[in-house]
C-alpha atoms as a PDB file:
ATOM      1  CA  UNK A   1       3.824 -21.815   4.296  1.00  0.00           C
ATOM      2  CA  UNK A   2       3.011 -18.214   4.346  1.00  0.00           C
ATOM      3  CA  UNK A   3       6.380 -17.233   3.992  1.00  0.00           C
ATOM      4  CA  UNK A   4       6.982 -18.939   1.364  1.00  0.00           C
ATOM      5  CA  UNK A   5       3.821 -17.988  -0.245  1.00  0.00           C
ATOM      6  CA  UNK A   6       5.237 -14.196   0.245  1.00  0.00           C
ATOM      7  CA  UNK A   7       8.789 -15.000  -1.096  1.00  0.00           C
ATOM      8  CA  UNK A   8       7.419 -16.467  -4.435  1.00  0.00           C
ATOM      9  CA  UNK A   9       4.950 -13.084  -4.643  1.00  0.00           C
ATOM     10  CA  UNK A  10       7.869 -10.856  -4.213  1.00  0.00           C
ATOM     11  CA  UNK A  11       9.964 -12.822  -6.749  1.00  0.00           C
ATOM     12  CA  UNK A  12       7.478 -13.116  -9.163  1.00  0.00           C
ATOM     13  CA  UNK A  13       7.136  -9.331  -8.904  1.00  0.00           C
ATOM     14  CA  UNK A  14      10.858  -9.035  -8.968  1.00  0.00           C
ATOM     15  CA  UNK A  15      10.994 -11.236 -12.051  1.00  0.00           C
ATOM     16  CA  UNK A  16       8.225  -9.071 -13.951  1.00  0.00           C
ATOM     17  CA  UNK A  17       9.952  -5.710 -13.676  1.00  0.00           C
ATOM     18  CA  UNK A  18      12.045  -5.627 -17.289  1.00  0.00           C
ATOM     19  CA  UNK A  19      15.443  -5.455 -17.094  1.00  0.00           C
ATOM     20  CA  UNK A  20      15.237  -1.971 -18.898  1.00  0.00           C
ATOM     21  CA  UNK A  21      13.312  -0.362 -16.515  1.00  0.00           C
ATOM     22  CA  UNK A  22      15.147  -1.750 -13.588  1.00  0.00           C
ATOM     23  CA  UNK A  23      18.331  -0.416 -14.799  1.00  0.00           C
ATOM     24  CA  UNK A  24      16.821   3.145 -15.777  1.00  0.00           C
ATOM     25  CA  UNK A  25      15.273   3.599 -12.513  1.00  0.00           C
ATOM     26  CA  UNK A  26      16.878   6.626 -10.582  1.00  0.00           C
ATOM     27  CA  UNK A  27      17.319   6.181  -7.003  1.00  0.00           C
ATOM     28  CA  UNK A  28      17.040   2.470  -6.376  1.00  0.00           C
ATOM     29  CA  UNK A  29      19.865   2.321  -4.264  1.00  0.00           C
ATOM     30  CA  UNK A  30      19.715   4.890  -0.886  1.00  0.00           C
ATOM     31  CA  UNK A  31      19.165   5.008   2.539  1.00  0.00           C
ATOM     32  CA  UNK A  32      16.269   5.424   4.778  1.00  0.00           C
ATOM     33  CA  UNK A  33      17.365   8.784   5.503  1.00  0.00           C
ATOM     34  CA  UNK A  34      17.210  10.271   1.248  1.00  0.00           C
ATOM     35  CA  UNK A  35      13.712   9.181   1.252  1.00  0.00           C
ATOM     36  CA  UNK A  36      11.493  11.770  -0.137  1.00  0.00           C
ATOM     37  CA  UNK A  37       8.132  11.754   1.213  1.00  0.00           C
ATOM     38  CA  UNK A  38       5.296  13.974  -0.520  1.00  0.00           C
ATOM     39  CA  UNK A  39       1.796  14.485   0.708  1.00  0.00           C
ATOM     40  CA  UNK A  40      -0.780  10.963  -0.233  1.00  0.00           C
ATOM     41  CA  UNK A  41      -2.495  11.497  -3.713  1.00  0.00           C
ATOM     42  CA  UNK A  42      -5.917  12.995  -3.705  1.00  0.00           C
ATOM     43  CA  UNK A  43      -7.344   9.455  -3.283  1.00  0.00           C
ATOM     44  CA  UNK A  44      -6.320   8.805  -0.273  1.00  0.00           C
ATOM     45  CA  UNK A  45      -7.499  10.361   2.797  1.00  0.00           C
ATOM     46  CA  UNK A  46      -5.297  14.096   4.134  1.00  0.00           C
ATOM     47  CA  UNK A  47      -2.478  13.096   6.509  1.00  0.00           C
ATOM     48  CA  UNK A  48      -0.160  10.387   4.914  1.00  0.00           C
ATOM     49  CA  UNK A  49       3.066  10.582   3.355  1.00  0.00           C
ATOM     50  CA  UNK A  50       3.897   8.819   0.666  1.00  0.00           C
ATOM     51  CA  UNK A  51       7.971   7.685  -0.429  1.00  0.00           C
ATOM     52  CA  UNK A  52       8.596   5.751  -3.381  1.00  0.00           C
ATOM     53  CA  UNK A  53      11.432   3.440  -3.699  1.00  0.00           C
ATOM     54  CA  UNK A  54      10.899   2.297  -7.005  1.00  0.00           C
ATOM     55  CA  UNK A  55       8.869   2.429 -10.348  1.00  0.00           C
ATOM     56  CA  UNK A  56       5.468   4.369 -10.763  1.00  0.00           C
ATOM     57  CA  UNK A  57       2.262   3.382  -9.167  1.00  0.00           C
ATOM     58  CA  UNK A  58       0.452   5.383 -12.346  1.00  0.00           C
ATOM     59  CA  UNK A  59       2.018   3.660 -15.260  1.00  0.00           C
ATOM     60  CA  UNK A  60       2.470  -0.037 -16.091  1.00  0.00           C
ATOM     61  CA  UNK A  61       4.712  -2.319 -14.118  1.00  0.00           C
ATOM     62  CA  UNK A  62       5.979  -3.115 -10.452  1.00  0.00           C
ATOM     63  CA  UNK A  63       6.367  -0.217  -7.935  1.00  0.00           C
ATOM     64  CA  UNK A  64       7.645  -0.186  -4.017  1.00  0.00           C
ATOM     65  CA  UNK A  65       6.417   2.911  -2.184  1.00  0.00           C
ATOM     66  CA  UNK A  66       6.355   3.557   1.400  1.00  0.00           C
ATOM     67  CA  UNK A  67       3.276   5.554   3.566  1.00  0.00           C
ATOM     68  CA  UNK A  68       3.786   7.120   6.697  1.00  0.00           C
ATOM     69  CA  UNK A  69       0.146   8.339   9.054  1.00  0.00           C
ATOM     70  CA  UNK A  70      -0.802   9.752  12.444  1.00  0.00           C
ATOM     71  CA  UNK A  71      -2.308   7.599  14.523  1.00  0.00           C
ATOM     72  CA  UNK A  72      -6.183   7.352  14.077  1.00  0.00           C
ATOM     73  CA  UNK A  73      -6.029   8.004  10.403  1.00  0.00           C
ATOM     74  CA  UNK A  74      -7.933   4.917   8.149  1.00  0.00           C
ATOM     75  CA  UNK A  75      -8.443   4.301   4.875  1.00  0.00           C
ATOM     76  CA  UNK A  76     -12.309   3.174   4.569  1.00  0.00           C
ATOM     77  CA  UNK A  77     -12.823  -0.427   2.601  1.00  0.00           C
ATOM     78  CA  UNK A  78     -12.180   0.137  -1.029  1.00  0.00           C
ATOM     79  CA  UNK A  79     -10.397  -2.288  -3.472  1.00  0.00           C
ATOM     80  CA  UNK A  80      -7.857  -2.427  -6.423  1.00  0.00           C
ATOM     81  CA  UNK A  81      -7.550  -3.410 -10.256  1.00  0.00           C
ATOM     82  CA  UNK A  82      -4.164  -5.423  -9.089  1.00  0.00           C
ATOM     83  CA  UNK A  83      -2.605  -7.529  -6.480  1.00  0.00           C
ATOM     84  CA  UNK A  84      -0.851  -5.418  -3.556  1.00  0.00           C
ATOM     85  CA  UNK A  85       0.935  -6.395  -0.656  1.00  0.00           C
ATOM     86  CA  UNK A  86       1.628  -4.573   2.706  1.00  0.00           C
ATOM     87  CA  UNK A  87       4.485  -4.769   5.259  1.00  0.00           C
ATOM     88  CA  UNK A  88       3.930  -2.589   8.623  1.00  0.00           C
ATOM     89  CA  UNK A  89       7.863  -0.954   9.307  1.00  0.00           C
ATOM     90  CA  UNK A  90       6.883   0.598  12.110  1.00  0.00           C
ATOM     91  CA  UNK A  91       3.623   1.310  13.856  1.00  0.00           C
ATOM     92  CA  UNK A  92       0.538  -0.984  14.343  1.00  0.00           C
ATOM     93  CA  UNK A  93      -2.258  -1.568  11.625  1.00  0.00           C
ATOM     94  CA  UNK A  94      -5.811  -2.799  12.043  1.00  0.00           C
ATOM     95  CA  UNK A  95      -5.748  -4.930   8.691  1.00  0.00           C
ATOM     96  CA  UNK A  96      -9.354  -6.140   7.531  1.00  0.00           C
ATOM     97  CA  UNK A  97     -11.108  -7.850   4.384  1.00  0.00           C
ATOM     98  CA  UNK A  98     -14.686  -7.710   2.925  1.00  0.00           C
ATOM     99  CA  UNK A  99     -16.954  -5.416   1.485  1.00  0.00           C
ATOM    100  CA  UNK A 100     -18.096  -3.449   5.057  1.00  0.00           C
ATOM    101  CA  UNK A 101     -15.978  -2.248   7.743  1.00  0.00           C
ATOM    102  CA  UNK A 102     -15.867  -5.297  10.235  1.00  0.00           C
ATOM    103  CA  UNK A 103     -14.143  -4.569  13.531  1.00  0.00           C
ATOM    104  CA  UNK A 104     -14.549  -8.438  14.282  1.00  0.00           C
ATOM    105  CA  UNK A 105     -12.881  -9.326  11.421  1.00  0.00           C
ATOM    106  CA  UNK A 106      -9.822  -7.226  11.487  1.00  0.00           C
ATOM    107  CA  UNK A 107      -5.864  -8.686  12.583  1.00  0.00           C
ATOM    108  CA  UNK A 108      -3.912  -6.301  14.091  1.00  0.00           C
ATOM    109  CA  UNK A 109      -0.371  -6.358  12.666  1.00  0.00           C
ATOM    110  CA  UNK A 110       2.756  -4.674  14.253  1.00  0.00           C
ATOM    111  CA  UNK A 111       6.121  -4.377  12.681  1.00  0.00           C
ATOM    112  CA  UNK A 112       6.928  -6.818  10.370  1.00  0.00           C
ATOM    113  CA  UNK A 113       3.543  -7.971  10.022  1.00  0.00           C
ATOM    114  CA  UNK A 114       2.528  -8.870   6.012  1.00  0.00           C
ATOM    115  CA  UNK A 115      -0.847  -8.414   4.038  1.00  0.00           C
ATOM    116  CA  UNK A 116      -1.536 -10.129   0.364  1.00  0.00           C
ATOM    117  CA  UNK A 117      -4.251  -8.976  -1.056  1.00  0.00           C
ATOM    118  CA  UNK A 118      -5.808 -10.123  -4.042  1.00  0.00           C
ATOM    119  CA  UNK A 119      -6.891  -7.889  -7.435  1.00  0.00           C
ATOM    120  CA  UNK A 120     -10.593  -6.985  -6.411  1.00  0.00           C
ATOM    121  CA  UNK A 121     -10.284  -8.095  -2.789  1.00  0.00           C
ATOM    122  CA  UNK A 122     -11.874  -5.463  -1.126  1.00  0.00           C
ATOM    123  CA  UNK A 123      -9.849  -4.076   2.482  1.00  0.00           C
ATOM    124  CA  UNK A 124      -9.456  -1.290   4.750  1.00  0.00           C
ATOM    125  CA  UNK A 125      -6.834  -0.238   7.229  1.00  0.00           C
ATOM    126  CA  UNK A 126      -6.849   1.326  10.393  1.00  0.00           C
ATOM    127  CA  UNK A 127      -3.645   3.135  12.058  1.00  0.00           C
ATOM    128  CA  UNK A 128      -3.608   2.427  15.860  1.00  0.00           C
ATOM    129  CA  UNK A 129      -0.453   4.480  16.131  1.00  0.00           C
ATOM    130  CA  UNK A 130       1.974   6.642  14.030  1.00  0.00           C
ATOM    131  CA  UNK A 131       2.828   4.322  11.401  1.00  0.00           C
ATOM    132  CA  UNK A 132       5.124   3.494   8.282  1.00  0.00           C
ATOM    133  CA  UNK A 133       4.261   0.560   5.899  1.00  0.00           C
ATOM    134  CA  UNK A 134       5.704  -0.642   3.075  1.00  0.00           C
ATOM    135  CA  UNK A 135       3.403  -0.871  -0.518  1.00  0.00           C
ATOM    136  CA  UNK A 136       3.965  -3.313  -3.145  1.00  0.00           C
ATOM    137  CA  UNK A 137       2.327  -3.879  -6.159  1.00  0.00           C
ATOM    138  CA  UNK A 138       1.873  -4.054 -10.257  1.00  0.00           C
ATOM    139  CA  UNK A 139       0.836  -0.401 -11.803  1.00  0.00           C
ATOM    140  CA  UNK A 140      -1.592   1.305 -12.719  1.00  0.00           C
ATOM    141  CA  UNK A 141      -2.294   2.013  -9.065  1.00  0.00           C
ATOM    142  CA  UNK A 142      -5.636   3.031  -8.727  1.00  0.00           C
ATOM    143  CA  UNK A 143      -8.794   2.727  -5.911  1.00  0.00           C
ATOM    144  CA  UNK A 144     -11.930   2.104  -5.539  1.00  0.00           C
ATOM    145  CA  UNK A 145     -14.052   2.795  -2.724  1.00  0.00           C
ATOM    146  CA  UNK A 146     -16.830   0.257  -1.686  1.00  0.00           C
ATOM    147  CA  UNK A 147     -19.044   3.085  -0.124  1.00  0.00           C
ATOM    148  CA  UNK A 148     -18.512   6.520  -2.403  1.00  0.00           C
ATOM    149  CA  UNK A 149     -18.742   8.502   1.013  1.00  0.00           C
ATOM    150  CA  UNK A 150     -15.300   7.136   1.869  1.00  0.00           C
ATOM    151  CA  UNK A 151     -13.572   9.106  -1.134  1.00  0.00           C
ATOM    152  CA  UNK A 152     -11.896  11.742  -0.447  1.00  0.00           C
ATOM    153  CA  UNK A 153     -12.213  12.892  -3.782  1.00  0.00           C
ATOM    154  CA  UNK A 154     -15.750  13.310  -3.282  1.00  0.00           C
ATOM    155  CA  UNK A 155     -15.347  15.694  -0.977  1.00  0.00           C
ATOM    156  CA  UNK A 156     -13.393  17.663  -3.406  1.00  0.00           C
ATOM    157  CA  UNK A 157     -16.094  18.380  -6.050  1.00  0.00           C
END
């Protein structure tokens, strides 16, 4: 039931991308090997990589990116304006949901494992080992940390 759950989300966000955009969209088509990875925006913790595949997480509409991080980095609970989904490529994730950082509550997913989570919902990750996931989700991208002392922007002020 899951997977089916996760097929319908990735068609409906297939289906909401306008054709337009879809067809404009440089570099849709490319191997593993052309991806481009640039240093995480300022929101996210130093250390992770960021490749997108398609669209743009700061405007309006569907976007694929990909994240690459050392082992032991972690993005503290925080939560987002839209739906997102998660695929671990390569690695191991500690995946959890709430408001606080529960240990007891996170799953640990290796390759291939799948996170949905909700607008609002919030989540943290935790990379057990050098790691590459995959990021879906409806733009404009943006976070919200549930404790301000997990922002890395903070730190930058």
């Amino acid at each position: 039931m899951r997977n089916l759950a996760a097929i319908l989300v990735g068609a409906a966000i297939s289906l909401a991308a306008p054709i337009s955009v879809m067809a404009e969209a440089p570099g849709s088509v490319f191997s593993q090997d052309k991806l481009e990875w640039k240093a995480g925006p300022a929101e996210l913790p130093r250390g992770a990589e960021v490749a997108m595949l398609f669209g743009d997480p700061t405007q309006g509409g569907p976007y694929i990116l990909r994240m690459r991080a050392p082992k032991g980095y972690k993005i503290g609970p925080h939560k987002h304006s839209g739906m997102e989904t998660m695929t671990v490529l390569s690695g191991t994730v500690r995946y959890g949901q709430g408001a606080k950082l529960d240990p007891g509550a996170e799953k640990t997913l290796a390759a291939g494992g799948f996170a949905a989570t909700p607008a609002e919902a919030g989540h943290w990750v935790n990379f057990e080992d050098d790691t590459v996931i995959q990021v879906t989700g409806v733009g404009p991208w943006n976070i919200t940390y549930l404790d301000p002392r997990d922002d890395p922007r903070a730190a930058q002020r």
